[in-house]
N, C-alpha and C. Protein backbone atom coordinates (compact mmCIF):
# COMPACT_ATOMS: atom_id res chain seq x y z
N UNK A 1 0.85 -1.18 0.00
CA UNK A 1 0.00 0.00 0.00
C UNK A 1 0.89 1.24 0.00
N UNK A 2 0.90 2.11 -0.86
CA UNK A 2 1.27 3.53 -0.44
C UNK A 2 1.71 3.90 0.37
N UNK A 3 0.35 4.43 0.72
CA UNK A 3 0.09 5.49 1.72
C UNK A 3 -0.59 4.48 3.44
N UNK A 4 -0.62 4.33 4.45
CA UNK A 4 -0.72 3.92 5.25
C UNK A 4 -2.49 4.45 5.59
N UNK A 5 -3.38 3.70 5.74
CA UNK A 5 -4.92 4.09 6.12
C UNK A 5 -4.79 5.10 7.11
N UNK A 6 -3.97 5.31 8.13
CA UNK A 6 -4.07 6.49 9.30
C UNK A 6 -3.43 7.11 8.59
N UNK A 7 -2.77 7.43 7.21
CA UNK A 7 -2.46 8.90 6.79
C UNK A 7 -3.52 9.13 5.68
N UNK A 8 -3.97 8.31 5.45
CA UNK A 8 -5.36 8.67 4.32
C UNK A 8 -6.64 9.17 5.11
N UNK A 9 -6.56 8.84 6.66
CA UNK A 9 -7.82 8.88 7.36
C UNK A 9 -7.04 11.18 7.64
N UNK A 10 -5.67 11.47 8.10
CA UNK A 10 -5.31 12.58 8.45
C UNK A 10 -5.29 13.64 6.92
N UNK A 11 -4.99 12.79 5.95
CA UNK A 11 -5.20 13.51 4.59
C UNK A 11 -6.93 14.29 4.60
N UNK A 12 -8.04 13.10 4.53
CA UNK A 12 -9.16 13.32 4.92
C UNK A 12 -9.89 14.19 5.77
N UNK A 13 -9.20 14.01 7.24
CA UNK A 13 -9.59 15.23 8.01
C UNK A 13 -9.03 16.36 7.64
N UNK A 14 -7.89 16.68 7.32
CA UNK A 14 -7.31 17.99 6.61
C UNK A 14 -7.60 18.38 5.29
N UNK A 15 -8.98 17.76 4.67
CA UNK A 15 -9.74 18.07 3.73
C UNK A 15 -9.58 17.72 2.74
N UNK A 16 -8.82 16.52 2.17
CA UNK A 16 -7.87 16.42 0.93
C UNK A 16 -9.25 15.55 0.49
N UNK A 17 -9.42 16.28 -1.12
CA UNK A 17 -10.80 15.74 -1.80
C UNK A 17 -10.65 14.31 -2.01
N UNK A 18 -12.07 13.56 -1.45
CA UNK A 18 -12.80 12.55 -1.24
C UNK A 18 -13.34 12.09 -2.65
N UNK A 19 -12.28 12.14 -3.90
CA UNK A 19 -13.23 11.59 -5.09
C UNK A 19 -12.94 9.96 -5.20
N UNK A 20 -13.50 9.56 -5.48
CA UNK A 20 -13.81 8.00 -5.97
C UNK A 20 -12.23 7.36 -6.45
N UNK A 21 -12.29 6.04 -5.97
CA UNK A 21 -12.13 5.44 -5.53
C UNK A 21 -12.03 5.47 -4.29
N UNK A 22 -13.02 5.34 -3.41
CA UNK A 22 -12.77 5.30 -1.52
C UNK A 22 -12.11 3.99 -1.05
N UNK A 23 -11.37 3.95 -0.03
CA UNK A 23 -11.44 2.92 0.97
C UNK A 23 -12.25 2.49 2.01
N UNK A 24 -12.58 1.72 2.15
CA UNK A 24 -13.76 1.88 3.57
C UNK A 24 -13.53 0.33 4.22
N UNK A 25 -13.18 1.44 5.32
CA UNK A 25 -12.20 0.87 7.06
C UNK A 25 -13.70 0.22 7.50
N UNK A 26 -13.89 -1.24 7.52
CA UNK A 26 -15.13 -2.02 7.89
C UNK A 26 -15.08 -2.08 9.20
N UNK A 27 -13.81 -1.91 9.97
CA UNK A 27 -13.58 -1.99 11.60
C UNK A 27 -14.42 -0.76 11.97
N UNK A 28 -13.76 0.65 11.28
CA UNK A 28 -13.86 1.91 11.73
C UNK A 28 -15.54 2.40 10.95
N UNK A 29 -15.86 1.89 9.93
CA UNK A 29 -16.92 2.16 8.91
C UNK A 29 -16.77 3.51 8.66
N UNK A 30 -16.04 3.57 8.01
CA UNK A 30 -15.57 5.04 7.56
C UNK A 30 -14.75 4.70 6.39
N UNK A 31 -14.76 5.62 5.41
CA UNK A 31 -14.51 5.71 3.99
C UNK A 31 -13.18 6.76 3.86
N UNK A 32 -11.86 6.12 2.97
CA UNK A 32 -11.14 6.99 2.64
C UNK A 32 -10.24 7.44 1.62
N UNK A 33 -9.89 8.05 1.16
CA UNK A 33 -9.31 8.50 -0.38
C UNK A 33 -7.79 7.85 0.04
N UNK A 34 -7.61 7.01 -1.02
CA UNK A 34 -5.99 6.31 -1.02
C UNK A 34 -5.37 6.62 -2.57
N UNK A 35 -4.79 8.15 -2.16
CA UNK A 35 -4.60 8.72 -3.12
C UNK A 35 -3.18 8.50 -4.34
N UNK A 36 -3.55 8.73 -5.72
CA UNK A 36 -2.20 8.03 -6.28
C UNK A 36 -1.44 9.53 -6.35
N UNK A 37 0.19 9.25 -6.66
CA UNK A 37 1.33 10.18 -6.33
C UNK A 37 0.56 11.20 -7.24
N UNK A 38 0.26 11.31 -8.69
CA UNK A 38 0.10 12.19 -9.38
C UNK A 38 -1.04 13.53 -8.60
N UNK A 39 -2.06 12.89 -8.46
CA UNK A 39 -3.02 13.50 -7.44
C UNK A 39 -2.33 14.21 -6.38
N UNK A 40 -1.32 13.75 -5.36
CA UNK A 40 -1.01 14.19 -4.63
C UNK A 40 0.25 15.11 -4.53
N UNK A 41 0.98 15.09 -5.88
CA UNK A 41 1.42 16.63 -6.27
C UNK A 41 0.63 17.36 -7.08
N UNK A 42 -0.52 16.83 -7.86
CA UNK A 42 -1.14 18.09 -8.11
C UNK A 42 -2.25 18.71 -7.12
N UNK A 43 -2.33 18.00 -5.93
CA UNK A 43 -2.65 18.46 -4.90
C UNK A 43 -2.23 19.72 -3.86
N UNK A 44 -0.61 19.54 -4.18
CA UNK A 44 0.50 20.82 -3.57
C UNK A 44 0.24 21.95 -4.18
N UNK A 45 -0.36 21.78 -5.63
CA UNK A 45 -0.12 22.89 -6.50
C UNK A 45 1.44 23.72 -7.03
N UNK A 46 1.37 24.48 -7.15
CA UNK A 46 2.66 25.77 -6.87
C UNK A 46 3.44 25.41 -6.25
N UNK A 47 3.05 25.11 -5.02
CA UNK A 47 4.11 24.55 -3.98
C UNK A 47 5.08 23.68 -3.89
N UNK A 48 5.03 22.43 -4.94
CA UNK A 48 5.35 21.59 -4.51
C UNK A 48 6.82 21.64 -5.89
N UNK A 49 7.62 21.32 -4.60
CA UNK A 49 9.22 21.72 -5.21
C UNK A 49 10.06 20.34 -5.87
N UNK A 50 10.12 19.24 -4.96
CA UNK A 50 10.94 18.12 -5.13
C UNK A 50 10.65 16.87 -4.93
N UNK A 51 11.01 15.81 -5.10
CA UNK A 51 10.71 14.59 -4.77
C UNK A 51 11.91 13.81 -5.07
N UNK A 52 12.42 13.34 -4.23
CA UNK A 52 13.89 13.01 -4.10
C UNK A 52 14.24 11.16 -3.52
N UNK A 53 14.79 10.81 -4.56
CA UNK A 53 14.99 9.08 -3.19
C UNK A 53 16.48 9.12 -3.08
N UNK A 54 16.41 8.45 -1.26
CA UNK A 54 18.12 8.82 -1.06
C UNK A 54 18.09 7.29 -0.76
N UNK A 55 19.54 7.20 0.16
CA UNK A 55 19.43 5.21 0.41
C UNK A 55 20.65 5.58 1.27
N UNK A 56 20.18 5.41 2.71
CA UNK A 56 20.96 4.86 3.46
C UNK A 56 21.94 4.00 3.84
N UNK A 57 23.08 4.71 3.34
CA UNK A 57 25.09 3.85 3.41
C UNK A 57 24.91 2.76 4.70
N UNK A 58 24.37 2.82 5.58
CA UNK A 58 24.34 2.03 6.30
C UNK A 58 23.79 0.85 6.57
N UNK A 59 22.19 1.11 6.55
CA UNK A 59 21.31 0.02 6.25
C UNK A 59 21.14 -0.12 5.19
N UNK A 60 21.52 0.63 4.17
CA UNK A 60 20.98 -0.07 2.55
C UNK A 60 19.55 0.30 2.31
N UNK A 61 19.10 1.01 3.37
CA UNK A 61 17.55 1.00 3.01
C UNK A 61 16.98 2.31 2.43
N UNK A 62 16.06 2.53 1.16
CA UNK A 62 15.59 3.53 0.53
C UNK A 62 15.04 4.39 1.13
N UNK A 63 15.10 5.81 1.36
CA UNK A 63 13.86 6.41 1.53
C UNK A 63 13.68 7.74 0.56
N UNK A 64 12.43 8.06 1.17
CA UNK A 64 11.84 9.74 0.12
C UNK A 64 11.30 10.60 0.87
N UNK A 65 12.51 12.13 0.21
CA UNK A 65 12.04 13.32 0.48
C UNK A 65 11.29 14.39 -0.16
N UNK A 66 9.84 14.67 -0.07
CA UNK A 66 9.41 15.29 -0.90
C UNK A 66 9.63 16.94 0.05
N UNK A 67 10.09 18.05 -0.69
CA UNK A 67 10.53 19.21 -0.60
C UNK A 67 9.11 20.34 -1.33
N UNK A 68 9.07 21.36 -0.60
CA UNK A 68 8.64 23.24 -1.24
C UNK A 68 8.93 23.82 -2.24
N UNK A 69 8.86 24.07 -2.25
CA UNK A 69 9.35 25.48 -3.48
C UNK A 69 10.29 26.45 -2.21
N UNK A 70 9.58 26.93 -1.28
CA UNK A 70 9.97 28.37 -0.76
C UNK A 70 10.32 27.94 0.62
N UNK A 71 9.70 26.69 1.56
CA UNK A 71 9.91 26.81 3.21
C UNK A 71 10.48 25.98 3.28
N UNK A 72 10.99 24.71 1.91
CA UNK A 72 11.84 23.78 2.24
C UNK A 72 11.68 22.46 3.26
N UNK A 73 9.90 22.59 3.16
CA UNK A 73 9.43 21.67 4.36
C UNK A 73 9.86 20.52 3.58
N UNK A 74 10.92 19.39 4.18
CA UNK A 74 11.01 17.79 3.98
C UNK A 74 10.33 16.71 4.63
N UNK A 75 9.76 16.25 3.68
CA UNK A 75 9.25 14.95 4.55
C UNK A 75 10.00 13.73 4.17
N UNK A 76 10.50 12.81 5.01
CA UNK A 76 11.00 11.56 4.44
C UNK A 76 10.11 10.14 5.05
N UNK A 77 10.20 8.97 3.91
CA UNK A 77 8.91 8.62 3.69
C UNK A 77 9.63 6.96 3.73
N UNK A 78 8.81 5.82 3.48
CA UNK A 78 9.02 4.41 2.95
C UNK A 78 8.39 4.68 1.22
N UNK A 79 8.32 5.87 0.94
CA UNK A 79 7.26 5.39 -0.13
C UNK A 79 6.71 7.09 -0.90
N UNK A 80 7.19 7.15 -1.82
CA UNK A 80 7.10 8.54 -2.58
C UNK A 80 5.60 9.40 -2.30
N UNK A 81 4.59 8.39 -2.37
CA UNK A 81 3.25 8.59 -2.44
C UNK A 81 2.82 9.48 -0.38
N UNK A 82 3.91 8.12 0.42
CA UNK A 82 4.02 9.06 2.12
C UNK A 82 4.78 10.43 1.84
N UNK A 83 5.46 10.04 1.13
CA UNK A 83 6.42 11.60 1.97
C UNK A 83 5.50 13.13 1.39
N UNK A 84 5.49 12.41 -0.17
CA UNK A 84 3.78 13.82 -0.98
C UNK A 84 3.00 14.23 0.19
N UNK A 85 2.27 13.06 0.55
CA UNK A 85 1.32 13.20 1.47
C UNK A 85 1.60 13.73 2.60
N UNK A 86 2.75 13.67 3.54
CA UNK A 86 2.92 14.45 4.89
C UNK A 86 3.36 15.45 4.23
N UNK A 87 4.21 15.91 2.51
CA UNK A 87 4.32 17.40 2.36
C UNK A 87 2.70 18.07 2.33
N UNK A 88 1.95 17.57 1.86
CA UNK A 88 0.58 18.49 1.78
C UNK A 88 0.14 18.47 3.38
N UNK A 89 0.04 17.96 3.88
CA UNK A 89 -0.23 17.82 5.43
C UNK A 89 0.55 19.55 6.11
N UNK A 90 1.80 18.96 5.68
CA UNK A 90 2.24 20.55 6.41
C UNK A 90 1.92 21.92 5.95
N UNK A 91 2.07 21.68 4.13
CA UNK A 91 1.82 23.05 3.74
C UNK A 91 0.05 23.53 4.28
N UNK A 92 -0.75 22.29 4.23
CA UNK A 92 -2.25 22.51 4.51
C UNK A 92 -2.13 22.98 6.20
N UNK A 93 -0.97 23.01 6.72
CA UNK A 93 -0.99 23.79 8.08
C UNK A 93 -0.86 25.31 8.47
N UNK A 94 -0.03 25.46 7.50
CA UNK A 94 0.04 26.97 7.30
C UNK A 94 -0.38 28.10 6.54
N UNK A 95 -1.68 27.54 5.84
CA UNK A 95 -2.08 28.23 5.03
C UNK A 95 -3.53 27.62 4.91
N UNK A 96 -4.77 28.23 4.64
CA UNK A 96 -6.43 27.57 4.31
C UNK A 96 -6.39 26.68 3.64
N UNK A 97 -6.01 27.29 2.49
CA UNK A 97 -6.08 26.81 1.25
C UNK A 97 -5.08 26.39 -0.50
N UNK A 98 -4.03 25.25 -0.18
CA UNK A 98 -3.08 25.45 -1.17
C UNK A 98 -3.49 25.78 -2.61
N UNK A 99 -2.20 26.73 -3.16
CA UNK A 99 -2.90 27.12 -4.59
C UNK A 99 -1.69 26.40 -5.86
């Protein structure tokens, strides 16, 4: 999976549009957008600066930083589609409405 259901359920509460294809959590009965990468940079709009995979010399293990344009917010991720998603999370913190 992507994106992890508790970041699709925090995408959701922070308003990120609910179009079709839903998930729906039969434990929780609640429905949620499991959004693909494209969606979720054209979700950033303007904003959205970078998307980067690095790999850890040590463990060998991949990860991803998606980057701003202007505040340089990084998120690093298991998974290109997480790190998008906690970048819109933050920019949707400091501002109503991304353009």
């Amino acid at each position: 999976m992507p994106i992890s259901y508790k970041l699709a359920k925090q995408l959701k509460e922070a308003g990120f549009p609910q179009k079709k294809p839903l998930f729906y959590d039969y434990t929780r009965k609640e429905k949620y957008k499991i959004p693909t990468l494209s969606e979720l940079i054209e979700a950033c709009g303007n904003k959205f600066g970078s998307l980067t995979r690095f790999k850890n010399i040590k463990t060998g293990k991949a990860f991803w930083v998606a980057n701003d344009l202007m505040e340089q917010v990084g998120e690093n991720s298991n998974s290109p589609e997480e790190a998008v998603a906690k970048l819109w999370l933050e920019l949707k913190k400091g501002q109503n409405q991304i353009k």
